[in-house]
C-alpha atoms as a PDB file:
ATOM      1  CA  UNK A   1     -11.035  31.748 -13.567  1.00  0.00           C
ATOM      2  CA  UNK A   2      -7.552  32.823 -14.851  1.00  0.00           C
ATOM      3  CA  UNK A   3      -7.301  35.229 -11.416  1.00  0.00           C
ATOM      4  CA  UNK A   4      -8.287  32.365  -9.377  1.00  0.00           C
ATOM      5  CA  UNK A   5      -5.585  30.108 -11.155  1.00  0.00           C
ATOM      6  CA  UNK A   6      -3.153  32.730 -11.325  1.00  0.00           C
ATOM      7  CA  UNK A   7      -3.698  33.075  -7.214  1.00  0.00           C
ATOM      8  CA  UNK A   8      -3.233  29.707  -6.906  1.00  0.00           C
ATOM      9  CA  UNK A   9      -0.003  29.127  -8.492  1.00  0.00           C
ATOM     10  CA  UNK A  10       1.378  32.706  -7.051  1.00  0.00           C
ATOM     11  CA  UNK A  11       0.305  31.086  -3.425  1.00  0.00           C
ATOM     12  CA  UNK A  12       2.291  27.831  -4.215  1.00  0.00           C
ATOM     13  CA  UNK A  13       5.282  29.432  -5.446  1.00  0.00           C
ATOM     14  CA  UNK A  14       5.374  31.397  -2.308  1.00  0.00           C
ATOM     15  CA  UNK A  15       4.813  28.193  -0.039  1.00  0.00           C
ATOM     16  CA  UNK A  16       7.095  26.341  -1.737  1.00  0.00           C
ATOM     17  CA  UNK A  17       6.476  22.574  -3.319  1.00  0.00           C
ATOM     18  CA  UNK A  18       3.015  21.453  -2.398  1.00  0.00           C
ATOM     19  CA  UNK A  19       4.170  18.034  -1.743  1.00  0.00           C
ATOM     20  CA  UNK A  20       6.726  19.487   1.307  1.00  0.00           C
ATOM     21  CA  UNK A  21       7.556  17.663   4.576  1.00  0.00           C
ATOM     22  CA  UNK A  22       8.341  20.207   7.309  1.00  0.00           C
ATOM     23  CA  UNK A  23       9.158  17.306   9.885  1.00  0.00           C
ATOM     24  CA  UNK A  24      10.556  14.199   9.619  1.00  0.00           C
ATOM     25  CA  UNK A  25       7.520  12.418  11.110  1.00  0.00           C
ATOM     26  CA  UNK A  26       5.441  13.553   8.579  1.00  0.00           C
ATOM     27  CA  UNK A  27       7.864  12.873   5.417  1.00  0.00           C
ATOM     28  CA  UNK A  28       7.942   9.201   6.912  1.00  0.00           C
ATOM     29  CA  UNK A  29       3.617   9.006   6.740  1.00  0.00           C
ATOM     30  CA  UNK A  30       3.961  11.282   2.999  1.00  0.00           C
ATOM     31  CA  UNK A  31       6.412   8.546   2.071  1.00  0.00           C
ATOM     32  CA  UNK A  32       3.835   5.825   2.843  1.00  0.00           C
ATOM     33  CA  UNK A  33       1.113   7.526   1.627  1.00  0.00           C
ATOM     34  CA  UNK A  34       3.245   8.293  -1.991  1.00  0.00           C
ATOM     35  CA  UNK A  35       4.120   4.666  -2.261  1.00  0.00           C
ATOM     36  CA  UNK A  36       0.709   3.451  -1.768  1.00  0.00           C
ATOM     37  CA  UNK A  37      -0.757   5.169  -4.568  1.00  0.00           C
ATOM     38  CA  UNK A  38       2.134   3.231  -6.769  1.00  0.00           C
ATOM     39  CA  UNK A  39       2.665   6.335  -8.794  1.00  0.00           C
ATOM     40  CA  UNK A  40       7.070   6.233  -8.939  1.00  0.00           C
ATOM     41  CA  UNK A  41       6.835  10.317  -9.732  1.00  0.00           C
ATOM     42  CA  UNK A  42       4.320  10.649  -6.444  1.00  0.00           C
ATOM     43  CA  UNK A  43       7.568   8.500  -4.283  1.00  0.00           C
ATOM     44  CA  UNK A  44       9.910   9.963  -6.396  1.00  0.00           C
ATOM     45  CA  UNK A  45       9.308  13.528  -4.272  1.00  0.00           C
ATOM     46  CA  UNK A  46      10.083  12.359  -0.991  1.00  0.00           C
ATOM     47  CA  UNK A  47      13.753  11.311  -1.826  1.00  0.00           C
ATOM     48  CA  UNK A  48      17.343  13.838  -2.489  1.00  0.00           C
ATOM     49  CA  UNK A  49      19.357  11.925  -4.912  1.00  0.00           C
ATOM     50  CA  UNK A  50      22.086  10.382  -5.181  1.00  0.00           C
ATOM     51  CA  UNK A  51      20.277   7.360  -2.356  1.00  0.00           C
ATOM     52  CA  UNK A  52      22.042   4.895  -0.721  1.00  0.00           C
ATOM     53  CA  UNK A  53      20.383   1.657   0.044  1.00  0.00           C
ATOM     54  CA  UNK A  54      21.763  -1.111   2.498  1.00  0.00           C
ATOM     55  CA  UNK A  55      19.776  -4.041   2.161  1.00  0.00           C
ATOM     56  CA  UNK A  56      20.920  -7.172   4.303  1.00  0.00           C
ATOM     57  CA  UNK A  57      24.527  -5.498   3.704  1.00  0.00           C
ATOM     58  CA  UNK A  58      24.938  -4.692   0.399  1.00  0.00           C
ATOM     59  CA  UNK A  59      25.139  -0.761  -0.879  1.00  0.00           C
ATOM     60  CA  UNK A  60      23.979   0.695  -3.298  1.00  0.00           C
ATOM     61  CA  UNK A  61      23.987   4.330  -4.677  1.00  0.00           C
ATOM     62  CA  UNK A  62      21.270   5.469  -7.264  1.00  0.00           C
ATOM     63  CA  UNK A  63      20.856   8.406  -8.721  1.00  0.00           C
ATOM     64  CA  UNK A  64      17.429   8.115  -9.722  1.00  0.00           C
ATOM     65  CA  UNK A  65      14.583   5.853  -8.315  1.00  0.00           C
ATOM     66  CA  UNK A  66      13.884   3.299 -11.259  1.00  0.00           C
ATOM     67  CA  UNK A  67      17.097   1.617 -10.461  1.00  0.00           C
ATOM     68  CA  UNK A  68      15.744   0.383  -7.083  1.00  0.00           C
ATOM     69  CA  UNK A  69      12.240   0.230  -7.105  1.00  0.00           C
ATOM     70  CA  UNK A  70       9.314  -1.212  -9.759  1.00  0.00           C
ATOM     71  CA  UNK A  71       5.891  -1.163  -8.900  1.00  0.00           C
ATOM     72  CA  UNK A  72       5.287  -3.752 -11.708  1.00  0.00           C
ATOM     73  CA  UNK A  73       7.619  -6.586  -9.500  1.00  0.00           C
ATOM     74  CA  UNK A  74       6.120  -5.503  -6.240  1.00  0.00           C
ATOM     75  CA  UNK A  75       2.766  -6.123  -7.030  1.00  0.00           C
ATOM     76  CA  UNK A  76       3.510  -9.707  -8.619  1.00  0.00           C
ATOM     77  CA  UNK A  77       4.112 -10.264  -4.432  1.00  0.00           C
ATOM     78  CA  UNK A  78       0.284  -9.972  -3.559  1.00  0.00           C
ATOM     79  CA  UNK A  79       1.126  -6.494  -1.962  1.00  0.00           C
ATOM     80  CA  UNK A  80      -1.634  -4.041  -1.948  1.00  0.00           C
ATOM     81  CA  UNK A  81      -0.487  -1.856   0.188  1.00  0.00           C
ATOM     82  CA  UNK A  82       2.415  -0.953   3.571  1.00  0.00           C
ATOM     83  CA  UNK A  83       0.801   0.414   6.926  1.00  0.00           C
ATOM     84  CA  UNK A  84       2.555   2.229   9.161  1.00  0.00           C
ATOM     85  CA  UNK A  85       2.909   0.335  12.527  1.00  0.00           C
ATOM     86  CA  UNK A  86       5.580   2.822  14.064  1.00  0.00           C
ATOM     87  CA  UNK A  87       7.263   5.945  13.664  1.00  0.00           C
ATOM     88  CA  UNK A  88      10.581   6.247  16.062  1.00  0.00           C
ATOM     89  CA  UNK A  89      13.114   9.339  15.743  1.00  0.00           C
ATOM     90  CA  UNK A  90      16.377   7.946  16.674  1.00  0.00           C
ATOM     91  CA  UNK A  91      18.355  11.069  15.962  1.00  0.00           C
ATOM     92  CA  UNK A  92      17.559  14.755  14.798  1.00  0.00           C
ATOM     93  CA  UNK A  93      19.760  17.232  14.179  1.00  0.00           C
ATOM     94  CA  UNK A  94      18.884  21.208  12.720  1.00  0.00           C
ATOM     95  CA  UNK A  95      19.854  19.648   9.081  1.00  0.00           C
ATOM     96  CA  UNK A  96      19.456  15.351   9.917  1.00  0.00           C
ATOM     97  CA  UNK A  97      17.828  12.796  11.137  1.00  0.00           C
ATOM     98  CA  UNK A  98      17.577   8.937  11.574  1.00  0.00           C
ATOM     99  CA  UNK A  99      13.956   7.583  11.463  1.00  0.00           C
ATOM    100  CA  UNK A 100      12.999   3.902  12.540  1.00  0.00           C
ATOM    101  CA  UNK A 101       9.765   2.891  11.094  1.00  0.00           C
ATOM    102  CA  UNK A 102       8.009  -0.329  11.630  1.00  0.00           C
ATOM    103  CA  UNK A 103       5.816  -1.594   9.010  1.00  0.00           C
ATOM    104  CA  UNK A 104       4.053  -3.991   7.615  1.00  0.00           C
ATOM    105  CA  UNK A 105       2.893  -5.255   3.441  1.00  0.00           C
ATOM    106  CA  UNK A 106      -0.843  -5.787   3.005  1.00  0.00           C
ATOM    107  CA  UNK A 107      -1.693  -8.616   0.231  1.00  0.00           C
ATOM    108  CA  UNK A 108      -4.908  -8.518  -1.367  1.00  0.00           C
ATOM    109  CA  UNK A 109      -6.926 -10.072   1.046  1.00  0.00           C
ATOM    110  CA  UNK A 110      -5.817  -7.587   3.402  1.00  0.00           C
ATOM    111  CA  UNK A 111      -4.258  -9.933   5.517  1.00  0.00           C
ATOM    112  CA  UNK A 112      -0.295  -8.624   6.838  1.00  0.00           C
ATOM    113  CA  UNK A 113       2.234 -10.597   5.416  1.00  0.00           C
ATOM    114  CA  UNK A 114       5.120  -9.183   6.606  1.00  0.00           C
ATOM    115  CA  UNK A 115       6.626  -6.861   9.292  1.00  0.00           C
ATOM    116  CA  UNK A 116       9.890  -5.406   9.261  1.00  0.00           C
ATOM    117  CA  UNK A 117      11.684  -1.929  10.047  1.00  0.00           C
ATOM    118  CA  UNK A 118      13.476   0.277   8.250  1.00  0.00           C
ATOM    119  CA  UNK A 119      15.544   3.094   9.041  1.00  0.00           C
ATOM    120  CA  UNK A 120      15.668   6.201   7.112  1.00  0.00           C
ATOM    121  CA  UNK A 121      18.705   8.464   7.106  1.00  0.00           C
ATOM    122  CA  UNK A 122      16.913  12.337   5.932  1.00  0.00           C
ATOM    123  CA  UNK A 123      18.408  15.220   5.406  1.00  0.00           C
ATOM    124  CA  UNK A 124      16.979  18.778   5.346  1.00  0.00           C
ATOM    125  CA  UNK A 125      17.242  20.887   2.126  1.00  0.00           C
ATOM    126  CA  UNK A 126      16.024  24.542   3.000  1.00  0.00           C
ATOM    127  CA  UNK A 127      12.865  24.163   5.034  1.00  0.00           C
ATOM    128  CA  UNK A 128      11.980  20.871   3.801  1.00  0.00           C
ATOM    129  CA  UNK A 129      12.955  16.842   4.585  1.00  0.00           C
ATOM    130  CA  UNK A 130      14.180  13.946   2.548  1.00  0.00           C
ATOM    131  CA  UNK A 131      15.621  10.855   2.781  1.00  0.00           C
ATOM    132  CA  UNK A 132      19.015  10.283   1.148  1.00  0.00           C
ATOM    133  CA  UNK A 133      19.563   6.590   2.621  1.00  0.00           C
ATOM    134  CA  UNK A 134      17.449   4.156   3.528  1.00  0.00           C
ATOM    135  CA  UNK A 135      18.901   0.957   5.650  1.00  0.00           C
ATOM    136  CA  UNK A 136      16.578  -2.321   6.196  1.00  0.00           C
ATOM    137  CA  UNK A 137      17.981  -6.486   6.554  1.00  0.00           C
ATOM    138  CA  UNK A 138      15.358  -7.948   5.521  1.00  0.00           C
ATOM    139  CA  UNK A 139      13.992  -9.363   2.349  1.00  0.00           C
ATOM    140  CA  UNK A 140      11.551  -6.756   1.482  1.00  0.00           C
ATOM    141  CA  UNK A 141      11.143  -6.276  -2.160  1.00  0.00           C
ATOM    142  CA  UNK A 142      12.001  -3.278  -3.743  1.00  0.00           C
ATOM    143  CA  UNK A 143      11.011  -4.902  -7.348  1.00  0.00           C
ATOM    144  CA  UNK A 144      14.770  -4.728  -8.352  1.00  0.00           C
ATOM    145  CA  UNK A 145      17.719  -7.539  -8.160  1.00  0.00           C
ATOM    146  CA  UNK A 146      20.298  -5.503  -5.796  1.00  0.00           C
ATOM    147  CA  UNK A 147      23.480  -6.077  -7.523  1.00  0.00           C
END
């Protein structure tokens, strides 16, 4: 048992993080996935801090994700979960990229109530993506009063 665990964490060390994104496509449907489960340490991953978010034109930098998003607040909206509609690169370069993604919030009753896009400004850190910016003018709740 301690060989086979000992293997196992050898082999992850060697792959790097478990949780990596080697496109930006799939760091966009990780993203989703992360948030779905609700866990902030499981979305927490897919981001490089310090994150700028434009929201209907105001800015704002954080350095670390509980100053922009709550779980707790979201929920109190109905939403059960966000499905991805559509995944569009607009730009990629060897170390960025620009992601539209169309999506839509899932209340409880599993009926849509709304659809909106985002765009995601990533950046590449060694071999993996994340996104450092996220832009989106709409009123999609992040669970935090934007200052």
């Amino acid at each position: 048992m301690k060989i086979a665990l000992l293997g196992l964490v050898i082999a992850l060390m060697m792959t790097g993080s478990i949780y990596a994104s080697k496109t930006p496509e799939e760091l966009m449907y990780s993203y989703f996935n992360d948030f779905n489960s609700g866990d902030i340490k499981k979305v927490e991953r897919n981001y490089s801090f310090p994150l700028i978010v434009i929201q209907n034109g105001n800015k704002n930098i954080h350095d670390e994700i509980s100053t922009f998003l709550n779980f707790k607040e979201i929920k109190k909206t109905g939403w059960r979960e966000s499905v991805i509609n559509s995944v569009m690169i607009i730009l990629k370069k060897d170390k960025s990229a620009v992601t539209q993604v169309n999506f839509s919030r899932v209340n409880n009753k599993g009926d849509e109530y709304l659809t909106t896009d985002a765009n995601y400004i990533l950046i590449k850190e060694e071999e993996d993506w994340y996104i450092s910016g996220v832009i989106i003018d709409s009123d999609v709740t992040l669970g935090i009063e934007n200052n």
